[in-house]
Protein backbone atom coordinates (compact mmCIF):
# COMPACT_ATOMS: atom_id res chain seq x y z
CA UNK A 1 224.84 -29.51 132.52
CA UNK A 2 228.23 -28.75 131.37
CA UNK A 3 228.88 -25.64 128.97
CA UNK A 4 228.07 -25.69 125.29
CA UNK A 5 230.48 -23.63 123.45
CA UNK A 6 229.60 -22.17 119.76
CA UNK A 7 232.18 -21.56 117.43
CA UNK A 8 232.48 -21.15 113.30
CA UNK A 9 233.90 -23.74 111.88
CA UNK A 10 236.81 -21.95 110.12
CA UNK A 11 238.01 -20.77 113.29
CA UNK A 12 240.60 -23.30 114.21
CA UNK A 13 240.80 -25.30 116.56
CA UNK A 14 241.80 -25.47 120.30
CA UNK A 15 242.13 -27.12 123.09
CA UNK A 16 239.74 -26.30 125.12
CA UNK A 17 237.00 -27.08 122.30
CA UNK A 18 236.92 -30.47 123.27
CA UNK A 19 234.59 -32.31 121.26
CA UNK A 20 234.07 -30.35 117.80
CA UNK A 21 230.37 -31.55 116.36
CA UNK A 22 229.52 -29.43 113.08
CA UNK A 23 225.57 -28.86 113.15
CA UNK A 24 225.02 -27.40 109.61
CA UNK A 25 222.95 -29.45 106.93
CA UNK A 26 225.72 -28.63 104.44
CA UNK A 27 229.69 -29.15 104.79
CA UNK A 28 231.24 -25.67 105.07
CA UNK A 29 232.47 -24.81 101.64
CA UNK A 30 236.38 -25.11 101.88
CA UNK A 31 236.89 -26.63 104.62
CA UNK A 32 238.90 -29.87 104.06
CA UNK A 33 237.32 -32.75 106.10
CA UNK A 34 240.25 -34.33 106.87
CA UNK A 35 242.36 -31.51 108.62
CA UNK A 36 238.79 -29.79 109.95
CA UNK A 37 239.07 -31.60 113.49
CA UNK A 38 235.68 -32.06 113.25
CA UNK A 39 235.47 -34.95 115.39
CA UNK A 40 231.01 -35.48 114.25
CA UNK A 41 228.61 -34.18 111.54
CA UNK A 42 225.53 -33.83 112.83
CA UNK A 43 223.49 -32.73 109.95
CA UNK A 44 220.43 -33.95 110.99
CA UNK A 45 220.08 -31.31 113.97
CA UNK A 46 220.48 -28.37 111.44
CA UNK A 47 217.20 -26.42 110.28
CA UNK A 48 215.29 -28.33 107.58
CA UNK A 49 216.51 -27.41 104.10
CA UNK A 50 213.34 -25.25 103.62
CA UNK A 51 213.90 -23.18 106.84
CA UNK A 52 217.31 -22.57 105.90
CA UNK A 53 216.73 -21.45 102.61
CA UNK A 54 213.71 -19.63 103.95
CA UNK A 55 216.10 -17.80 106.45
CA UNK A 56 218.57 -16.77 104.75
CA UNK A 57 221.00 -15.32 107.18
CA UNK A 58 218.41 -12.43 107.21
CA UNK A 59 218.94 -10.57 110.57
CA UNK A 60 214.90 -9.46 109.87
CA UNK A 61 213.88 -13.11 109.67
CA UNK A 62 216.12 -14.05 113.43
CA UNK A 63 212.93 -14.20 115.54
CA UNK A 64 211.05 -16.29 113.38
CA UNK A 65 213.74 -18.76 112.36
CA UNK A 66 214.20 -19.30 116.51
CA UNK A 67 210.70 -20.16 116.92
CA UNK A 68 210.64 -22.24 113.47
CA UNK A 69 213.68 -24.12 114.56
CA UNK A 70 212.93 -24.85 118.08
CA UNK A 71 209.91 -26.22 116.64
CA UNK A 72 211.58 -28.29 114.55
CA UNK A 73 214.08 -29.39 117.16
CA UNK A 74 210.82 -30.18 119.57
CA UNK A 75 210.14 -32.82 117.03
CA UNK A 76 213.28 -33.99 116.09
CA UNK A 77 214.05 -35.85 119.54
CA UNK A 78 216.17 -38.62 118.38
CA UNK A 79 218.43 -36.45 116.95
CA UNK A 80 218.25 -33.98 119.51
CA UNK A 81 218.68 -36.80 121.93
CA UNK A 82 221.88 -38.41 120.35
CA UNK A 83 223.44 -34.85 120.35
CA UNK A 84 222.28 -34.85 124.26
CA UNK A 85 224.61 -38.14 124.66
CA UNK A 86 227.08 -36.45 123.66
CA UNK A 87 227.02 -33.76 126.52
CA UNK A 88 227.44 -37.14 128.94
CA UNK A 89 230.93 -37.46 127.89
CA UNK A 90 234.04 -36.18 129.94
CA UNK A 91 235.34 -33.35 127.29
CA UNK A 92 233.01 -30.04 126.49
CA UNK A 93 231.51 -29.68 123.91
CA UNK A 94 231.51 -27.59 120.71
CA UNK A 95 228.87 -26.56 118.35
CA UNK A 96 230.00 -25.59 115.01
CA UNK A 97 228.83 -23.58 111.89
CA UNK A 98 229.74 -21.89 109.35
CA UNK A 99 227.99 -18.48 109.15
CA UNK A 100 229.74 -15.65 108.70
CA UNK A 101 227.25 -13.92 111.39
CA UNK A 102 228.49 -14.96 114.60
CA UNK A 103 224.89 -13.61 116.18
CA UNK A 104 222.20 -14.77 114.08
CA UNK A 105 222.81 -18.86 113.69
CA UNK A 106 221.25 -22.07 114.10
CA UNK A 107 224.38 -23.15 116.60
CA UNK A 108 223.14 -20.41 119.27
CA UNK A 109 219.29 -21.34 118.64
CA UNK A 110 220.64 -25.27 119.19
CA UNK A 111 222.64 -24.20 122.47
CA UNK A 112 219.82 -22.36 123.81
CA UNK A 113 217.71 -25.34 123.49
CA UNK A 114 219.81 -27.66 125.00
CA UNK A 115 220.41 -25.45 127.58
CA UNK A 116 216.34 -24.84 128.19
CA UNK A 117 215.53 -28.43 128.35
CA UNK A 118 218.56 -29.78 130.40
């Protein structure tokens, strides 16, 4: 499987980012959509509104928001499977969020899952 970078979507972009898919439920506040270079919106691959609010960005709450989320992704398999398409392509690809804590997101719980099941 080819690599699956992670990156905040403020950062901008490069060349080596290939194809830029933003996996947060909400737009990033401020960022203009048309000079983002945000190339898909998956917002259906993001936590469930509930976990998200539930979460928090709490460093306290990391463990149980990775098993919470894998869980959800478990069940989620057409989305999870039209994100998996997207690995097929020729370019890498590029998970995006915003989060200001470049540790404790749902991009690096997403990755890790992708990267588990293959």
């Amino acid at each position: 499987m080819k690599p699956v970078r992670v990156k905040r979507a403020y950062e901008a972009p490069s060349s080596d980012d290939g194809l830029r898919v933003l996996v947060d439920r909400l737009w990033p506040r401020g960022l203009k959509r048309d000079s983002s270079k945000i190339d898909r919106w998956l917002k259906d691959v993001a936590p469930s509104d509930g976990l998200r609010r539930w979460f928090g960005h709490d460093p306290g709450r990391w463990v149980e928001f990775e098993k919470r989320y894998r869980a959800e992704l478990a069940k989620n398999a057409q989305n999870v499977a039209s994100l998996r398409e997207l690995l097929k392509g020729d370019k890498p690809l590029t998970l995006l969020y915003a989060a200001k804590d470049t540790e404790h997101n749902n991009a690096i719980v997403l990755r890790d899952f992708l990267r588990r099941r293959g």
